[in-house]
Protein backbone atom coordinates (compact mmCIF):
# COMPACT_ATOMS: atom_id res chain seq x y z
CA UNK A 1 -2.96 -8.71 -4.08
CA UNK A 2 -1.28 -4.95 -3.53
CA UNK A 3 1.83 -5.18 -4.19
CA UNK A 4 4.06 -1.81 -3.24
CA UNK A 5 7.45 -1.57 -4.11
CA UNK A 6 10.45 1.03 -3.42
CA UNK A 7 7.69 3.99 -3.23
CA UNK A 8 9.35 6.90 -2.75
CA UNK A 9 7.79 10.52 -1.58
CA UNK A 10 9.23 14.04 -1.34
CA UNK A 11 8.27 17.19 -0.58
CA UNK A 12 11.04 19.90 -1.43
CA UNK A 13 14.08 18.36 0.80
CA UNK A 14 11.98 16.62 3.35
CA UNK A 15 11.90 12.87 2.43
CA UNK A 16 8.88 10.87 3.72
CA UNK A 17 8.90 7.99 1.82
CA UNK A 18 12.47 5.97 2.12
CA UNK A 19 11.68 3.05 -0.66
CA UNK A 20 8.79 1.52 1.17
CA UNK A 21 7.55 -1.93 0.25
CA UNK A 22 4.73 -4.01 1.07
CA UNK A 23 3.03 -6.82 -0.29
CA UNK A 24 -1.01 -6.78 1.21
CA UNK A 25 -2.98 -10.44 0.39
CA UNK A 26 -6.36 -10.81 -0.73
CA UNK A 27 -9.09 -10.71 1.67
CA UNK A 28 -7.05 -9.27 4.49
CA UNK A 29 -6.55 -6.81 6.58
CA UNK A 30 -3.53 -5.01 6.53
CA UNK A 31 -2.84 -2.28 9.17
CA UNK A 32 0.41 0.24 8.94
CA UNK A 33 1.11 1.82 12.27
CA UNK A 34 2.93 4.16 13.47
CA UNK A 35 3.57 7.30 15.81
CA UNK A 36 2.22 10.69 13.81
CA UNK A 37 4.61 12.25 11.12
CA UNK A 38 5.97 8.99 9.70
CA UNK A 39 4.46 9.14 6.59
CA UNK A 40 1.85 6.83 6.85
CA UNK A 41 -1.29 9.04 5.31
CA UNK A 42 1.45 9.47 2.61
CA UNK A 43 1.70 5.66 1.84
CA UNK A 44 -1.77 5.11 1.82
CA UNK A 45 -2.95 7.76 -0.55
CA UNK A 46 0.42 6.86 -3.14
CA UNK A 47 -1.76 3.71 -2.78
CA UNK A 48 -4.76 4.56 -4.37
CA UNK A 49 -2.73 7.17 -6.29
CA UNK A 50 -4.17 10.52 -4.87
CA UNK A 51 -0.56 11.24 -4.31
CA UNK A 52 2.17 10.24 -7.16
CA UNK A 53 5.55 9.18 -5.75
CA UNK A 54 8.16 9.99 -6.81
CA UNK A 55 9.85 6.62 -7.52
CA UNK A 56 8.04 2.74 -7.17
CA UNK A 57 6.18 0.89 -8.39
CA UNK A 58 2.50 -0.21 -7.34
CA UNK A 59 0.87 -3.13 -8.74
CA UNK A 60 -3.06 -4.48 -7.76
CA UNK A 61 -2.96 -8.39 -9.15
CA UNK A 62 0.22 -7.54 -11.08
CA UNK A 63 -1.15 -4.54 -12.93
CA UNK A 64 1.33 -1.09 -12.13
CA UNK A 65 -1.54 1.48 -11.59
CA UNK A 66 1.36 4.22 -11.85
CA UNK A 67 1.07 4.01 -15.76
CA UNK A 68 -2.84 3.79 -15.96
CA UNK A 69 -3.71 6.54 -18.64
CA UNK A 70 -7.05 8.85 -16.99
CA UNK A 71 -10.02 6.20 -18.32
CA UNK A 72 -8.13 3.39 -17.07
CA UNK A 73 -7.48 4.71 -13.48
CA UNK A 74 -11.32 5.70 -12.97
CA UNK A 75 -12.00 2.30 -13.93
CA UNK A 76 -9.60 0.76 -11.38
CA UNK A 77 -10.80 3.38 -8.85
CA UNK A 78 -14.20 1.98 -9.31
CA UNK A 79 -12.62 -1.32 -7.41
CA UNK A 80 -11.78 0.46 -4.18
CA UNK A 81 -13.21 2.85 -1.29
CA UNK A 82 -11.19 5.38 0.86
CA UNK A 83 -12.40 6.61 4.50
CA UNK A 84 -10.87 9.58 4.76
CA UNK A 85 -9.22 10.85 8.54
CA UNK A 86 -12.05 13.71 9.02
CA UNK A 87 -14.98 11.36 6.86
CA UNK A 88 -14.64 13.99 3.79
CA UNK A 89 -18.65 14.19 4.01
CA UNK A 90 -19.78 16.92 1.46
CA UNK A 91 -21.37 19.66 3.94
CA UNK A 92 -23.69 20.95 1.35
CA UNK A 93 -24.91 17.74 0.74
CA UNK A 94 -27.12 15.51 3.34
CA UNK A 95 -26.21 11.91 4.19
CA UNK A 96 -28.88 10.16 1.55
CA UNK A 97 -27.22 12.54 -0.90
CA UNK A 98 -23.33 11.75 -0.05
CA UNK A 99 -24.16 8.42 -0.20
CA UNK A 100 -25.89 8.44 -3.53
CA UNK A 101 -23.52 11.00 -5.18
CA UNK A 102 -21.18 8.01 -6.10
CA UNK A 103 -23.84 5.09 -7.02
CA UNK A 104 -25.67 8.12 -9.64
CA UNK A 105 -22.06 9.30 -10.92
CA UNK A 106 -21.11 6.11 -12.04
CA UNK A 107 -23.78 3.03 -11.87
CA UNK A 108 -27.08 2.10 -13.85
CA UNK A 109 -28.83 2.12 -11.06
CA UNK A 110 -32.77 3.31 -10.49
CA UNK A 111 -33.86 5.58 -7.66
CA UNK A 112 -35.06 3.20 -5.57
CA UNK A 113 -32.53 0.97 -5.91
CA UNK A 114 -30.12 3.42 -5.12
CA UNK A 115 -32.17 4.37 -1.75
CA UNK A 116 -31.91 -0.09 -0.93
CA UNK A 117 -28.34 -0.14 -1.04
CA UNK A 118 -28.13 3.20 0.94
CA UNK A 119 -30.39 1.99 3.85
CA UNK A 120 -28.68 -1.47 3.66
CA UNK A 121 -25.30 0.29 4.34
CA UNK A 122 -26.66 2.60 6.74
CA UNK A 123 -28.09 -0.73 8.84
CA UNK A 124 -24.69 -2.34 8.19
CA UNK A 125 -22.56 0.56 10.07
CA UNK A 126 -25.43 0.42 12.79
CA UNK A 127 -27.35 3.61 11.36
CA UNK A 128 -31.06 3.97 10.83
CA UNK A 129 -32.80 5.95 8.14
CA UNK A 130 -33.72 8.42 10.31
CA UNK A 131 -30.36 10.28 9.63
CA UNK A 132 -30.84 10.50 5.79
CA UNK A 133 -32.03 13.79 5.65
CA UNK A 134 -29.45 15.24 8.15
CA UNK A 135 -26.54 17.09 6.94
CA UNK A 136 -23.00 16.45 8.40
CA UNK A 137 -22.66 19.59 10.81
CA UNK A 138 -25.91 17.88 12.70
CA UNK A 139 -24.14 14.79 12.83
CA UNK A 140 -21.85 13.97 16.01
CA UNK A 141 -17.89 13.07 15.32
CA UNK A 142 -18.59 8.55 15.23
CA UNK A 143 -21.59 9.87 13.21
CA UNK A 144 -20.10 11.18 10.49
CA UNK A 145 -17.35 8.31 10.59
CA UNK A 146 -20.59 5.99 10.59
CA UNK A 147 -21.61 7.93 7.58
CA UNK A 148 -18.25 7.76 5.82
CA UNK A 149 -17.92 3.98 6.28
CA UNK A 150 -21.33 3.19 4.65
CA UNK A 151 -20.76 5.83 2.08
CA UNK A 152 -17.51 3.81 1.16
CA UNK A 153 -19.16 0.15 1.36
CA UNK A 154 -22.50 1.29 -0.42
CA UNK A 155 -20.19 1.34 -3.64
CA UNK A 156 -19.20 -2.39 -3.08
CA UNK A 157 -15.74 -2.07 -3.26
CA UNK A 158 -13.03 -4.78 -3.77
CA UNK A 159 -10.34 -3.07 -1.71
CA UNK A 160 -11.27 -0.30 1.35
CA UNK A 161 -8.61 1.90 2.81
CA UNK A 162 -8.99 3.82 6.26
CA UNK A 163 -6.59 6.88 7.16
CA UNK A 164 -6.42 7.17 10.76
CA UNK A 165 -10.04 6.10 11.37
CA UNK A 166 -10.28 6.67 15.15
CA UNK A 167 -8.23 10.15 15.69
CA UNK A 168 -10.30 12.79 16.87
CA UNK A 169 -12.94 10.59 18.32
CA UNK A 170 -13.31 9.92 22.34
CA UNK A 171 -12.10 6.87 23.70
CA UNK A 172 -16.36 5.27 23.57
CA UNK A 173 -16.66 6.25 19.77
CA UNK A 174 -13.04 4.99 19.40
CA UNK A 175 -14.19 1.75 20.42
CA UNK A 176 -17.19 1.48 18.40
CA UNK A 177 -15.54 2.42 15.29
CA UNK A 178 -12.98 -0.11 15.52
CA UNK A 179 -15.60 -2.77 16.55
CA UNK A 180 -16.89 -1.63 13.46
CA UNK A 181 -14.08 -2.13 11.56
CA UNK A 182 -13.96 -5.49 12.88
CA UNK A 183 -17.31 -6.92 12.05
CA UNK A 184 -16.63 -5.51 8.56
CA UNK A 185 -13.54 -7.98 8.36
CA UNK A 186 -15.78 -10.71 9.00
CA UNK A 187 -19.17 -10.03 7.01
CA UNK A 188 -17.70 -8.71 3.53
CA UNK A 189 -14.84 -10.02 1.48
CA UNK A 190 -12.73 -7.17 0.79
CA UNK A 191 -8.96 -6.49 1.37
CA UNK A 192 -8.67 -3.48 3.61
CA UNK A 193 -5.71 -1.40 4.67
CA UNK A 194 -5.43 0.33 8.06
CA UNK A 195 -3.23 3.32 8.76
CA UNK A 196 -3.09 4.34 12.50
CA UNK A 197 -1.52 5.21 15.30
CA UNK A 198 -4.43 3.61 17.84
CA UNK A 199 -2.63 0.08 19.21
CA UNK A 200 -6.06 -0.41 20.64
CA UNK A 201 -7.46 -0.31 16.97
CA UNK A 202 -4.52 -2.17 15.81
CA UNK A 203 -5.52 -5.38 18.05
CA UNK A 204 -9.08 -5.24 16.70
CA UNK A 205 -8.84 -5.59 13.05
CA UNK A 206 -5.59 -6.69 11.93
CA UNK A 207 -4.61 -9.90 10.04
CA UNK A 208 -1.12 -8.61 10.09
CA UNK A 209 1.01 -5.11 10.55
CA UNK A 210 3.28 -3.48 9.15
CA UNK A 211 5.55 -1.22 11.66
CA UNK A 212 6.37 1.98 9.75
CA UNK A 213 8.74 5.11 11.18
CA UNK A 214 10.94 7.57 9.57
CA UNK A 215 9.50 6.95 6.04
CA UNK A 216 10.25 2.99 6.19
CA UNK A 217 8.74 -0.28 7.44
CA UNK A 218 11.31 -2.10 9.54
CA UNK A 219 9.13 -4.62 11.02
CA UNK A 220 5.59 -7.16 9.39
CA UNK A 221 3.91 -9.68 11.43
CA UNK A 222 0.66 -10.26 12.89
CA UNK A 223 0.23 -8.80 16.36
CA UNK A 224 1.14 -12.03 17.95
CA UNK A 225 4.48 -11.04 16.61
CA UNK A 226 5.19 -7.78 17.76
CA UNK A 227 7.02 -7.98 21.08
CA UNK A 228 6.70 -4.77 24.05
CA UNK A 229 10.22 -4.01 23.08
CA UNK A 230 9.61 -3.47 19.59
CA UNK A 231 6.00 -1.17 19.94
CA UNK A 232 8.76 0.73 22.47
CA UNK A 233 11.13 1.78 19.97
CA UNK A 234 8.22 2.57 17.55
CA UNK A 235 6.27 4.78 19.76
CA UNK A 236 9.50 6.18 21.80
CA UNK A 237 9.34 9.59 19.81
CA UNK A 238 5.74 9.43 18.61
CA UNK A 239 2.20 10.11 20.71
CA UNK A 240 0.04 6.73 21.09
């Protein structure tokens, strides 16, 4: 279990994170959504600590990874996968060598190993191997988001985390990304967190949501739950 509690997140006077807690259960899929600006990207990265808040406290199966010394937090980061918003593909790099830069960095694995568990993700995300040798500026946008998904599941993680995983893609890519998403839910146990503002995504993947605006969560259920009125008031400054 994640456990997040009374995370707090400045930057000079602007406050983006109000004491924001949130408990996320094995195996599922948590989404946090939004309108832009809220602070959601924030949350998520405090998460996985690639930001440090300022105040909280954030526990994975009761352990506070806030006072994890350097070896033990690349040990815990071993445990977990991030899809970044624009895929965070390494241009110099092509896709067999994103995807391997991880698995030869940190596992005892052999070469051709490595190049089973790369074509295995590939096939997963619905990518052949024909787009190993391609680099990411040949790649179209649900590409490289393709690519950024396997490059996260290739490492086998326990917990996955997506920042806005659909923004900047057309409303057909959209779709097949959070199809994606979906059919991930179902084939591998992992607990996943969603940040987005896409309702459409939202409704795909979610086990349950968390309703986040002005640097607090003021509303968790699943999307059964969440009633016109209250996706109104959420969305009433904010862009869907």
């Amino acid at each position: 279990m994640i456990r997040a509690i009374g995370v707090k997140k400045s930057f000079e006077k602007q406050h983006v994170l109000k004491g924001v807690s949130l408990d996320v259960r094995d195996n599922e899929t948590m989404v946090i959504l939004g309108p832009s600006g809220q602070g959601k990207t924030v949350f998520i990265k405090t998460l996985v600590r690639l930001m440090e808040p300022d105040e909280g406290v954030i526990e994975y199966d009761g352990v506070d990874i806030l006072k994890l010394k350097d070896r033990q937090l690349q040990e815990f980061r071993k445990s977990i996968a991030f899809v970044f918003q624009n895929s965070a593909l390494f241009d110099f790099l092509n896709v067999r060598e994103n995807m391997a830069l991880y698995l030869r960095m940190h596992r005892d694995f052999g070469d051709e190993e490595i190049e089973e568990r790369i074509v295995n993700a590939l096939h997963v995300v619905g990518l052949q191997e024909e787009v190993l040798d391609k680099f990411p500026e040949e790649l179209s946008g649900g590409m490289k988001k393709r690519v950024a998904i396997a490059r996260a599941i290739v490492k086998e993680p326990r917990y996955l985390f997506y920042d806005e995983p659909t923004t900047g893609l057309d409303r057909r890519n959209s779709q097949l990304v959070s199809e994606l998403i979906g059919m991930l839910k179902k084939e591998i146990r992992v607990t996943s967190v969603v940040v987005t503002h896409d309702i459409l995504l939202m409704r795909e993947v979610s086990d349950r949501v968390a309703l986040l605006k002005d640097g607090a969560i003021f509303s968790i259920g699943t999307k059964e739950e969440l009633s016109p009125e209250t996706l109104n008031y959420l969305y009433e400054t904010g862009d869907e």
